[in-house]
PDB file of N, CA and C in Angstrom:
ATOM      1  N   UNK A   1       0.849  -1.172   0.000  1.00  0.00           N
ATOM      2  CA  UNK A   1       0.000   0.000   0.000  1.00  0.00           C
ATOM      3  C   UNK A   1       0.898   1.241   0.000  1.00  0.00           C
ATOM      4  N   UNK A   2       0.649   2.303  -0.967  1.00  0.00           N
ATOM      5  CA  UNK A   2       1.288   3.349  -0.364  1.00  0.00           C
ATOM      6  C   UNK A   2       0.362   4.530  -0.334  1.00  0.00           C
ATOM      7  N   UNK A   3       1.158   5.414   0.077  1.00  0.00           N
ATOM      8  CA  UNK A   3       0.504   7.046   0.688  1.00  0.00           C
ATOM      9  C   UNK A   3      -0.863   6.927   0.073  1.00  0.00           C
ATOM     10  N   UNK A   4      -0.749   7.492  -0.798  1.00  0.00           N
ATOM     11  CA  UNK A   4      -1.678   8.234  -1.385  1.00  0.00           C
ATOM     12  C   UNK A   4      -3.227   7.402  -1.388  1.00  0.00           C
ATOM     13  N   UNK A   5      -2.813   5.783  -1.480  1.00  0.00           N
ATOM     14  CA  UNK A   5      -3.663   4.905  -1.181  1.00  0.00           C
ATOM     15  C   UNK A   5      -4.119   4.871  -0.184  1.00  0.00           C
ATOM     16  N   UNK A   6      -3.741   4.782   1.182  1.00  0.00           N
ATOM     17  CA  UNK A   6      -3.624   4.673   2.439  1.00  0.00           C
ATOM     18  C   UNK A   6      -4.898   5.814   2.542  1.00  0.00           C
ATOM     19  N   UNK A   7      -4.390   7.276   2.164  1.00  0.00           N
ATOM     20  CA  UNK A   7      -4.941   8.224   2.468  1.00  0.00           C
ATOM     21  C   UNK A   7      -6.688   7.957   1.708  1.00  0.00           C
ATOM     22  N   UNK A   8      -6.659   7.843   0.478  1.00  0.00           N
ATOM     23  CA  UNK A   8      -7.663   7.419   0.174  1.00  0.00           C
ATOM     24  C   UNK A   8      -8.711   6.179   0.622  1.00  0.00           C
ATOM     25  N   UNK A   9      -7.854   5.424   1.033  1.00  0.00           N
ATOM     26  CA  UNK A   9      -8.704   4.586   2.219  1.00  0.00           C
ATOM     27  C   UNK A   9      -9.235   5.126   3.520  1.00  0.00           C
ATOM     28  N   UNK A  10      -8.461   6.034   3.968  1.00  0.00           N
ATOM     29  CA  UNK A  10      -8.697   6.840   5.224  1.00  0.00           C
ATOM     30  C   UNK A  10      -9.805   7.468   5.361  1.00  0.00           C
ATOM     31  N   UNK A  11     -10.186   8.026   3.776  1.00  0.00           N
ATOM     32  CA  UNK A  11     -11.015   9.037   3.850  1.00  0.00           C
ATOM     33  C   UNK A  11     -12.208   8.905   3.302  1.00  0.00           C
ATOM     34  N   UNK A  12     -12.226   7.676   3.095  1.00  0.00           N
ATOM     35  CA  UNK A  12     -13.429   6.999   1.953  1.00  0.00           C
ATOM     36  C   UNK A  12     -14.581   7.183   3.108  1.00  0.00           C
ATOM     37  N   UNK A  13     -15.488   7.449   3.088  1.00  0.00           N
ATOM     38  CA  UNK A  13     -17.167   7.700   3.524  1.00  0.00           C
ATOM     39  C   UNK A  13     -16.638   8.578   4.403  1.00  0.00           C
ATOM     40  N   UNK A  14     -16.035   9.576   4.354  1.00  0.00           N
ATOM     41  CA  UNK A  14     -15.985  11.223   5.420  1.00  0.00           C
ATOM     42  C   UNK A  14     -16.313  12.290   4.957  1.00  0.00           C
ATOM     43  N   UNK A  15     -17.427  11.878   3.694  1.00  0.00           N
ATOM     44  CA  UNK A  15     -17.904  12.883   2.774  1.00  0.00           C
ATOM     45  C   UNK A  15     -18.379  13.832   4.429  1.00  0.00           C
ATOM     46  N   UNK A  16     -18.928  13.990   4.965  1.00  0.00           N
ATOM     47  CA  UNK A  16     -19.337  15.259   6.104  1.00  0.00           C
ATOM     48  C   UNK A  16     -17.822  15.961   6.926  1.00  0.00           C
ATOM     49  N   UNK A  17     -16.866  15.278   7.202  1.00  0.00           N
ATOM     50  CA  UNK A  17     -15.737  15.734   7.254  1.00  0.00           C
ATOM     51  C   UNK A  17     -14.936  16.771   6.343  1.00  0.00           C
ATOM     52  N   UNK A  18     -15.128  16.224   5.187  1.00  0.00           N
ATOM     53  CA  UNK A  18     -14.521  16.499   4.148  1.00  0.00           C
ATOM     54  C   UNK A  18     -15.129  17.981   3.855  1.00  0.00           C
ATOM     55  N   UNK A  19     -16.579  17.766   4.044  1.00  0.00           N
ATOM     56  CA  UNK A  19     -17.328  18.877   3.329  1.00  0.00           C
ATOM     57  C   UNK A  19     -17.006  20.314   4.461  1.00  0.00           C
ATOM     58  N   UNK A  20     -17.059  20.011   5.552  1.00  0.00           N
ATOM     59  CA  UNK A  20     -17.040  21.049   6.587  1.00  0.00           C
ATOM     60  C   UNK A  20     -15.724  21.653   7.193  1.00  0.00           C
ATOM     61  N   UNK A  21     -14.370  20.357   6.443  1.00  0.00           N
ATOM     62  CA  UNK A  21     -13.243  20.864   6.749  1.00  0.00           C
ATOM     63  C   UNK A  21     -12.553  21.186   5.874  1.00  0.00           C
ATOM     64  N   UNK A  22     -12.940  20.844   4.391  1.00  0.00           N
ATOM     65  CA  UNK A  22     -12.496  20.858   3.172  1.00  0.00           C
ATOM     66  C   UNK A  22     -11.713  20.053   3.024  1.00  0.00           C
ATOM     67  N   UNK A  23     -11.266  19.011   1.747  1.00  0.00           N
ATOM     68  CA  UNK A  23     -10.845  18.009   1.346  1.00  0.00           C
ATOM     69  C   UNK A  23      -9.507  18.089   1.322  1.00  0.00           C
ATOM     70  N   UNK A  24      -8.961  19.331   0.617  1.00  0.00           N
ATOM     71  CA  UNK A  24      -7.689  19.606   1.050  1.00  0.00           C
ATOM     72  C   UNK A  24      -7.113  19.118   2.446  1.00  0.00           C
ATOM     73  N   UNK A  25      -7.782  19.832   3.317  1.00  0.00           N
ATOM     74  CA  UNK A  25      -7.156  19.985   4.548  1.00  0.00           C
ATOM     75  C   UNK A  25      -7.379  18.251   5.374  1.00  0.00           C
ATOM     76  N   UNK A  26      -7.991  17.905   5.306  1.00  0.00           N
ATOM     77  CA  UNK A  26      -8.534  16.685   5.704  1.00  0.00           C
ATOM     78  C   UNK A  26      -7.379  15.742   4.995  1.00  0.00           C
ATOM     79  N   UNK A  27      -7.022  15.523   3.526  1.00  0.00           N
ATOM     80  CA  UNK A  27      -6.278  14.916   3.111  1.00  0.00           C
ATOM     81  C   UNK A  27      -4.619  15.554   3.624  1.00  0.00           C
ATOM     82  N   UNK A  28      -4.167  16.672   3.743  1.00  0.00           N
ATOM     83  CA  UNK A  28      -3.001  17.107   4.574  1.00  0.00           C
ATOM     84  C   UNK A  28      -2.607  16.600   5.445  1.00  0.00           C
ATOM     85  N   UNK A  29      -3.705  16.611   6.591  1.00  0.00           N
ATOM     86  CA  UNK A  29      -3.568  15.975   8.048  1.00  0.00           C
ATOM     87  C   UNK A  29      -3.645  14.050   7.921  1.00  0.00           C
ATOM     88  N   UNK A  30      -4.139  13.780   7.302  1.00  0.00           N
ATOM     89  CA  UNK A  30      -4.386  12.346   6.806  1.00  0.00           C
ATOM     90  C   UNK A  30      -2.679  11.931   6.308  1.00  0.00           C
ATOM     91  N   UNK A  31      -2.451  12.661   5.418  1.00  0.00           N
ATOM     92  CA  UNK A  31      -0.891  12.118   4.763  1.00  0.00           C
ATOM     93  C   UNK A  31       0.208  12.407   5.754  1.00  0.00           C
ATOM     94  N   UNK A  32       0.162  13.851   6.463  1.00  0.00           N
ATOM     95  CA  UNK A  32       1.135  13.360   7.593  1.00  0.00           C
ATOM     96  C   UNK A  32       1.324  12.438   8.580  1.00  0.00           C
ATOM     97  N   UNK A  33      -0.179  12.042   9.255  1.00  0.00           N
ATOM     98  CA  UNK A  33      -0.532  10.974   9.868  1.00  0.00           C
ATOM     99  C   UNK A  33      -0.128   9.862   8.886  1.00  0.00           C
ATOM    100  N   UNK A  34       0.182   9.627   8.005  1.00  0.00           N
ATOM    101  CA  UNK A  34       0.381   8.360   7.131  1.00  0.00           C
ATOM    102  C   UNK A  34       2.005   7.945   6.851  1.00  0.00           C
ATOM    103  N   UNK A  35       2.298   9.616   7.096  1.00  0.00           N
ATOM    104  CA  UNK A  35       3.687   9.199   6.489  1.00  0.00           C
ATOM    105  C   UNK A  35       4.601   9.449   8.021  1.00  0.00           C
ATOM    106  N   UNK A  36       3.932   9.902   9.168  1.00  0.00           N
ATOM    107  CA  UNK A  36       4.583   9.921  10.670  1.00  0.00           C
ATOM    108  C   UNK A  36       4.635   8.132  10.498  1.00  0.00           C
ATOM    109  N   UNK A  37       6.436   7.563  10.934  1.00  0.00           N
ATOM    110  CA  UNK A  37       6.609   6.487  11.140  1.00  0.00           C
ATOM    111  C   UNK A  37       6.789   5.719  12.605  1.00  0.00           C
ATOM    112  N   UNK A  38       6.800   7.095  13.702  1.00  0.00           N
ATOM    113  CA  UNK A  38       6.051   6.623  15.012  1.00  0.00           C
ATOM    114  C   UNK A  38       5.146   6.405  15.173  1.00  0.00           C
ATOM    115  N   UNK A  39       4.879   5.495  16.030  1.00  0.00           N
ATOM    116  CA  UNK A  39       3.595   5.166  16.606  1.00  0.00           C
ATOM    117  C   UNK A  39       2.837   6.025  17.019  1.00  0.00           C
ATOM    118  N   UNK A  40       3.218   6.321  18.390  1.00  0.00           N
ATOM    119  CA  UNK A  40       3.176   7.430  19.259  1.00  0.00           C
ATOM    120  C   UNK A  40       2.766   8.489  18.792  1.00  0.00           C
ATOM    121  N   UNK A  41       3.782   8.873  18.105  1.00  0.00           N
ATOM    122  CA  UNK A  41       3.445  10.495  17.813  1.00  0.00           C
ATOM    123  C   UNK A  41       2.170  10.072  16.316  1.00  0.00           C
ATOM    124  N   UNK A  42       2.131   9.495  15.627  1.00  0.00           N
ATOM    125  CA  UNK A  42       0.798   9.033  14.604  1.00  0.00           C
ATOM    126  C   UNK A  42      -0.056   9.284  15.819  1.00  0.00           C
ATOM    127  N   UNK A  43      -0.174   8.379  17.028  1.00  0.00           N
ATOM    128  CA  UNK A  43      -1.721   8.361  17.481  1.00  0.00           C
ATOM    129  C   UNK A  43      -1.639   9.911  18.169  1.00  0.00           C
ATOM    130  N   UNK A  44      -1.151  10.684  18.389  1.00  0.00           N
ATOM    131  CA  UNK A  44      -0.994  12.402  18.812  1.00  0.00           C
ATOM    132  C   UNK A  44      -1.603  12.835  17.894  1.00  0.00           C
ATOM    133  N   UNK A  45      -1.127  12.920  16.450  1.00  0.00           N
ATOM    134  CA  UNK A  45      -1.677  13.562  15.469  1.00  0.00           C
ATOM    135  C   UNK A  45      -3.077  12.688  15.442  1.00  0.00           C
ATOM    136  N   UNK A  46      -3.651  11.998  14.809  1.00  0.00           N
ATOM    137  CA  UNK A  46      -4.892  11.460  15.026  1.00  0.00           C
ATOM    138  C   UNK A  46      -5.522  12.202  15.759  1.00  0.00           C
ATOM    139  N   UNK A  47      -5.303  11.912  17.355  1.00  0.00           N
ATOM    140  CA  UNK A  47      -6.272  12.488  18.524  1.00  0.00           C
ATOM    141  C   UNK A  47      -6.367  14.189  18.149  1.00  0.00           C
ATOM    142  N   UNK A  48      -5.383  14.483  17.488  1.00  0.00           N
ATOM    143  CA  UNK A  48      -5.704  16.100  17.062  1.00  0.00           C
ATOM    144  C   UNK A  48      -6.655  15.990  16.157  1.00  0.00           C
ATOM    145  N   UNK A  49      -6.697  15.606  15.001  1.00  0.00           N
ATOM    146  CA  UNK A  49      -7.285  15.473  13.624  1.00  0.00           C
ATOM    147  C   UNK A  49      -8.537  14.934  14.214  1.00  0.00           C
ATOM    148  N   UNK A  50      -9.232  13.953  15.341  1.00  0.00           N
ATOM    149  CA  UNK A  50      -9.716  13.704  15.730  1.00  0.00           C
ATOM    150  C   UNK A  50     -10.690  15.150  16.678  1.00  0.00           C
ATOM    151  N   UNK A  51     -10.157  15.838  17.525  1.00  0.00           N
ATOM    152  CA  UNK A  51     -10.616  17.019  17.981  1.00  0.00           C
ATOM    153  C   UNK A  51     -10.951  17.815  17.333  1.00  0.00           C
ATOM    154  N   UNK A  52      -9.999  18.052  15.997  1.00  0.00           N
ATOM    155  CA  UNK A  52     -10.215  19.350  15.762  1.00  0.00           C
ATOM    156  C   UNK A  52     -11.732  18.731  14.759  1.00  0.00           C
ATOM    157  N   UNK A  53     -11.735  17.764  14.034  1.00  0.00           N
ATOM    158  CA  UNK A  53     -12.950  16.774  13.595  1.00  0.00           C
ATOM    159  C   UNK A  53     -14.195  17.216  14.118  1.00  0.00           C
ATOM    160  N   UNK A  54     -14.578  16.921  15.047  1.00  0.00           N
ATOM    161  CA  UNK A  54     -15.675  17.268  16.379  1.00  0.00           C
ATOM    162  C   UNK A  54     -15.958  18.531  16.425  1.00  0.00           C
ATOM    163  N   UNK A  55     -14.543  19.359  16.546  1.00  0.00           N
ATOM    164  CA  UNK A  55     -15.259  21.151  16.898  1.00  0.00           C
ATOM    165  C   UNK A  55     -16.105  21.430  15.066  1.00  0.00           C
ATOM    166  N   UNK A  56     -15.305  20.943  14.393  1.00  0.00           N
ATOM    167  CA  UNK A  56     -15.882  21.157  12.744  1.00  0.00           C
ATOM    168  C   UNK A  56     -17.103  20.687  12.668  1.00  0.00           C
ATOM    169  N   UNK A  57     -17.433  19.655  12.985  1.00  0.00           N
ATOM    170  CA  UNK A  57     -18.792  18.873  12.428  1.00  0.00           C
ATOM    171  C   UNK A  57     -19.745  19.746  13.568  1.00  0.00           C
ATOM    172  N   UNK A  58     -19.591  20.058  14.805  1.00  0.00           N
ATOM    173  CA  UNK A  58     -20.155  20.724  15.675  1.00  0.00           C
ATOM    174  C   UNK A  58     -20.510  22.091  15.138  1.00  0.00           C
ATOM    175  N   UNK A  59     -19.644  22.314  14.896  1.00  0.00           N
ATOM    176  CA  UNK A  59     -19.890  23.997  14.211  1.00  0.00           C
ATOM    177  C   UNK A  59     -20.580  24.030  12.742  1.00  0.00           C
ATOM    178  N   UNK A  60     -20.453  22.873  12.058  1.00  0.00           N
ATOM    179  CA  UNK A  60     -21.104  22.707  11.087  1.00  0.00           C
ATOM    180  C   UNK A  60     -23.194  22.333  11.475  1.00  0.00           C
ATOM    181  N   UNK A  61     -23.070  21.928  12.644  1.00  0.00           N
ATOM    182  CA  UNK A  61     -24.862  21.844  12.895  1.00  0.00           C
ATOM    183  C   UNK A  61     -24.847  20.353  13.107  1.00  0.00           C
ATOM    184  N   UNK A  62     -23.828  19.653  13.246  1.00  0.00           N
ATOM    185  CA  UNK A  62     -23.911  17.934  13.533  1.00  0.00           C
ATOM    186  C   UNK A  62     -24.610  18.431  15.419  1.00  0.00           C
ATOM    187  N   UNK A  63     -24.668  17.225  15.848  1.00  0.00           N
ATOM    188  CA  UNK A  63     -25.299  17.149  17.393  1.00  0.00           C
ATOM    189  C   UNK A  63     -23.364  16.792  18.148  1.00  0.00           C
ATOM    190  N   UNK A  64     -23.135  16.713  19.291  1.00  0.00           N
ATOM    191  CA  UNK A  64     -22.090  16.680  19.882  1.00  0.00           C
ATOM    192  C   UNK A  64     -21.953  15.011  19.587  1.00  0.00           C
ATOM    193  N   UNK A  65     -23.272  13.986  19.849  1.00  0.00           N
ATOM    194  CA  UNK A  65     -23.146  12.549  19.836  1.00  0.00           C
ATOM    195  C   UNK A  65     -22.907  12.061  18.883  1.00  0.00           C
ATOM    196  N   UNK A  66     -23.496  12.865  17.855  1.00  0.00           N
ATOM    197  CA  UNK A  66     -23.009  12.392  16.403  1.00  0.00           C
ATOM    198  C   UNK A  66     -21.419  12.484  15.510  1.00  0.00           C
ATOM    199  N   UNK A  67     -21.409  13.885  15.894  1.00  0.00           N
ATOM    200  CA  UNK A  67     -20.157  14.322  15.824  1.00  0.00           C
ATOM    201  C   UNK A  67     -18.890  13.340  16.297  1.00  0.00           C
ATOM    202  N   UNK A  68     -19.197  13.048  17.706  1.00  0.00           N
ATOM    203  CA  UNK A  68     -18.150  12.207  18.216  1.00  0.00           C
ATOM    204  C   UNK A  68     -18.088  10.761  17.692  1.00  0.00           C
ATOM    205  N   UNK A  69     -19.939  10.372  17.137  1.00  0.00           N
ATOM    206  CA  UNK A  69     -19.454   8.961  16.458  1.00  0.00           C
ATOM    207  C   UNK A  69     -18.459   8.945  15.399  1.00  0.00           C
ATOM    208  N   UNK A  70     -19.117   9.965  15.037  1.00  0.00           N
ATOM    209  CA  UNK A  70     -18.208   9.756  13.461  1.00  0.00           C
ATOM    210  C   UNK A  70     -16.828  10.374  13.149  1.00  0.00           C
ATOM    211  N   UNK A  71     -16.994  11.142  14.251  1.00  0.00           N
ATOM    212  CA  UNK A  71     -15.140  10.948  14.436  1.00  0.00           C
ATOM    213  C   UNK A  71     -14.411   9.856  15.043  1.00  0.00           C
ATOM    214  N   UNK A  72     -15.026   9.327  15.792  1.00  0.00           N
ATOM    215  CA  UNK A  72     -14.422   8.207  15.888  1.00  0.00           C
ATOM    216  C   UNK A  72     -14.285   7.084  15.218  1.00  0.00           C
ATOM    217  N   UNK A  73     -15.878   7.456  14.260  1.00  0.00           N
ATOM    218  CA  UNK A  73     -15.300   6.277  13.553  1.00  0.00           C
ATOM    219  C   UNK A  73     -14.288   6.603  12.153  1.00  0.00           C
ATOM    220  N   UNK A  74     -14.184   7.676  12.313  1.00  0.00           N
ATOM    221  CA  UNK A  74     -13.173   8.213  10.904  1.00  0.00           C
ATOM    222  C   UNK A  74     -11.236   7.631  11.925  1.00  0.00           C
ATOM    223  N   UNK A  75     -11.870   8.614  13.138  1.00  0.00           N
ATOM    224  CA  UNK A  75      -9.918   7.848  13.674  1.00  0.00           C
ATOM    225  C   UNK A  75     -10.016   6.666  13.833  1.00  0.00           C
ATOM    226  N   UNK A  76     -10.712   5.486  13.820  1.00  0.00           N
ATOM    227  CA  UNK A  76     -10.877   4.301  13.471  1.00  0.00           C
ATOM    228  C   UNK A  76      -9.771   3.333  12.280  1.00  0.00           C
ATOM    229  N   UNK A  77     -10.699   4.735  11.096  1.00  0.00           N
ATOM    230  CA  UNK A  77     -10.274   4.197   9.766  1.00  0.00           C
ATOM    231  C   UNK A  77      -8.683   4.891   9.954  1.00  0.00           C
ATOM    232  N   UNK A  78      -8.466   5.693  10.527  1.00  0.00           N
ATOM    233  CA  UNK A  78      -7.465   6.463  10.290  1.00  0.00           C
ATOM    234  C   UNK A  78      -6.009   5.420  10.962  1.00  0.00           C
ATOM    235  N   UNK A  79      -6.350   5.009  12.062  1.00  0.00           N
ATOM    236  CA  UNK A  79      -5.384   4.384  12.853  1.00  0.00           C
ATOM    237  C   UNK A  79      -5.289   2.774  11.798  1.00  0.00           C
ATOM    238  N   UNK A  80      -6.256   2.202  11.769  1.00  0.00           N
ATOM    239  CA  UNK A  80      -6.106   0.912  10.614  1.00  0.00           C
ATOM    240  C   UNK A  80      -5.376   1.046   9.516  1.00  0.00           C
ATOM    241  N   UNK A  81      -5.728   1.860   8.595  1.00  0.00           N
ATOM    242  CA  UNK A  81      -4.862   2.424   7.610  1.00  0.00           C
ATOM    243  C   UNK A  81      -3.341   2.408   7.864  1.00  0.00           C
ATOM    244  N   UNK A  82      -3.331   3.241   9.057  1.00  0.00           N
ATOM    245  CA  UNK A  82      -2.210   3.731   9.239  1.00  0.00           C
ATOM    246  C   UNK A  82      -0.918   2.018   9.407  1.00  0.00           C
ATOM    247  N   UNK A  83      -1.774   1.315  10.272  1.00  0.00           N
ATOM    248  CA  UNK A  83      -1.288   0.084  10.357  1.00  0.00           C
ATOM    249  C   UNK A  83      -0.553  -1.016   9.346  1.00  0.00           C
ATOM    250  N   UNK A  84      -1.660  -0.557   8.666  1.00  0.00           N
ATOM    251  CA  UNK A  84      -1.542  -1.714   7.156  1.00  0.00           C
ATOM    252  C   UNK A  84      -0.767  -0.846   6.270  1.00  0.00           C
ATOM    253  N   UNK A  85      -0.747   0.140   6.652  1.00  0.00           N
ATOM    254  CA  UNK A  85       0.569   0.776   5.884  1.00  0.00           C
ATOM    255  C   UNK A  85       1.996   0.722   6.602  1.00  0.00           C
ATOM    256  N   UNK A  86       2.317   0.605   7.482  1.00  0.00           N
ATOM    257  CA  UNK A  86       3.406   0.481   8.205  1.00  0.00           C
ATOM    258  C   UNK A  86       3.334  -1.162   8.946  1.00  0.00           C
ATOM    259  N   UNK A  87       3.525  -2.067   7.801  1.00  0.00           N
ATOM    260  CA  UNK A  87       3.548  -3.101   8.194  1.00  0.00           C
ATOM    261  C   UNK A  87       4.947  -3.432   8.902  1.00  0.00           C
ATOM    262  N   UNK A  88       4.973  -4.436  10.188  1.00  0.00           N
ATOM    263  CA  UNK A  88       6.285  -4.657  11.269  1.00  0.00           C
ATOM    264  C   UNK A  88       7.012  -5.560   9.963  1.00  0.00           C
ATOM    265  N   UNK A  89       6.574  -6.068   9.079  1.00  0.00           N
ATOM    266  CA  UNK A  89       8.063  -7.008   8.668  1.00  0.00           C
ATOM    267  C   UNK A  89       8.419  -5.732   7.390  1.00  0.00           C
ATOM    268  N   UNK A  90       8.493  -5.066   7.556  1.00  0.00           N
ATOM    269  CA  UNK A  90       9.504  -4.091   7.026  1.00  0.00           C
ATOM    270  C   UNK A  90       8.876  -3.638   5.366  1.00  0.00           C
ATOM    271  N   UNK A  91       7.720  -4.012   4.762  1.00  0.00           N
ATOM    272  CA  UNK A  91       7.274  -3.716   3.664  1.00  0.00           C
ATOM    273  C   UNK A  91       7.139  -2.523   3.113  1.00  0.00           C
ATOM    274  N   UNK A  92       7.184  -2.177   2.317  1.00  0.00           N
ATOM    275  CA  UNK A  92       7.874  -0.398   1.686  1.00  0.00           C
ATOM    276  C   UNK A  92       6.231   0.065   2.266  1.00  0.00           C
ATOM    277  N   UNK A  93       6.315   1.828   1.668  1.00  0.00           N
ATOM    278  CA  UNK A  93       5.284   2.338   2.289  1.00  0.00           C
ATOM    279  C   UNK A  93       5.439   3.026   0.484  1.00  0.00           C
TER     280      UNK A  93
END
């Protein structure tokens, strides 16, 4: 898998993300998260991309419960991705 794939997996059904944070920016934060090869600091960025997610969809007219599902379930996709792209036996990215 690489980047650009990864990212496009990431972002596949965040059409409400996308729309309220713009696609650009959503795919930015997505590829650094993709191409950060710590762990650690990947799940930092996430939990940001994740927050700042929530205040967007919130401010966009989502409900707070909704908002938080579906950010979570976007850092979901985001952290999986991130996985299967940084496979442990050493497979290119």
């Amino acid at each position: 898998m690489k980047i650009e794939e990864a990212v496009a997996a990431a972002t596949a059904e965040a059409s409400a993300l996308l729309s309220c944070l713009g696609q650009p920016v959503v795919a930015y934060h997505v590829t650094a998260i993709m191409r950060e090869a710590d762990l650690e600091h990947a799940r930092e960025m996430q939990l940001a991309l994740m927050r700042r997610s929530i205040e967007a969809l919130v401010d966009d007219g989502l409900e707070d419960v909704a908002a938080e599902h579906f950010a979570s379930l976007f850092h979901g996709r985001v952290g999986l991705t991130w996985r299967l792209l940084h496979l442990p036996d050493g497979a290119s990215h």
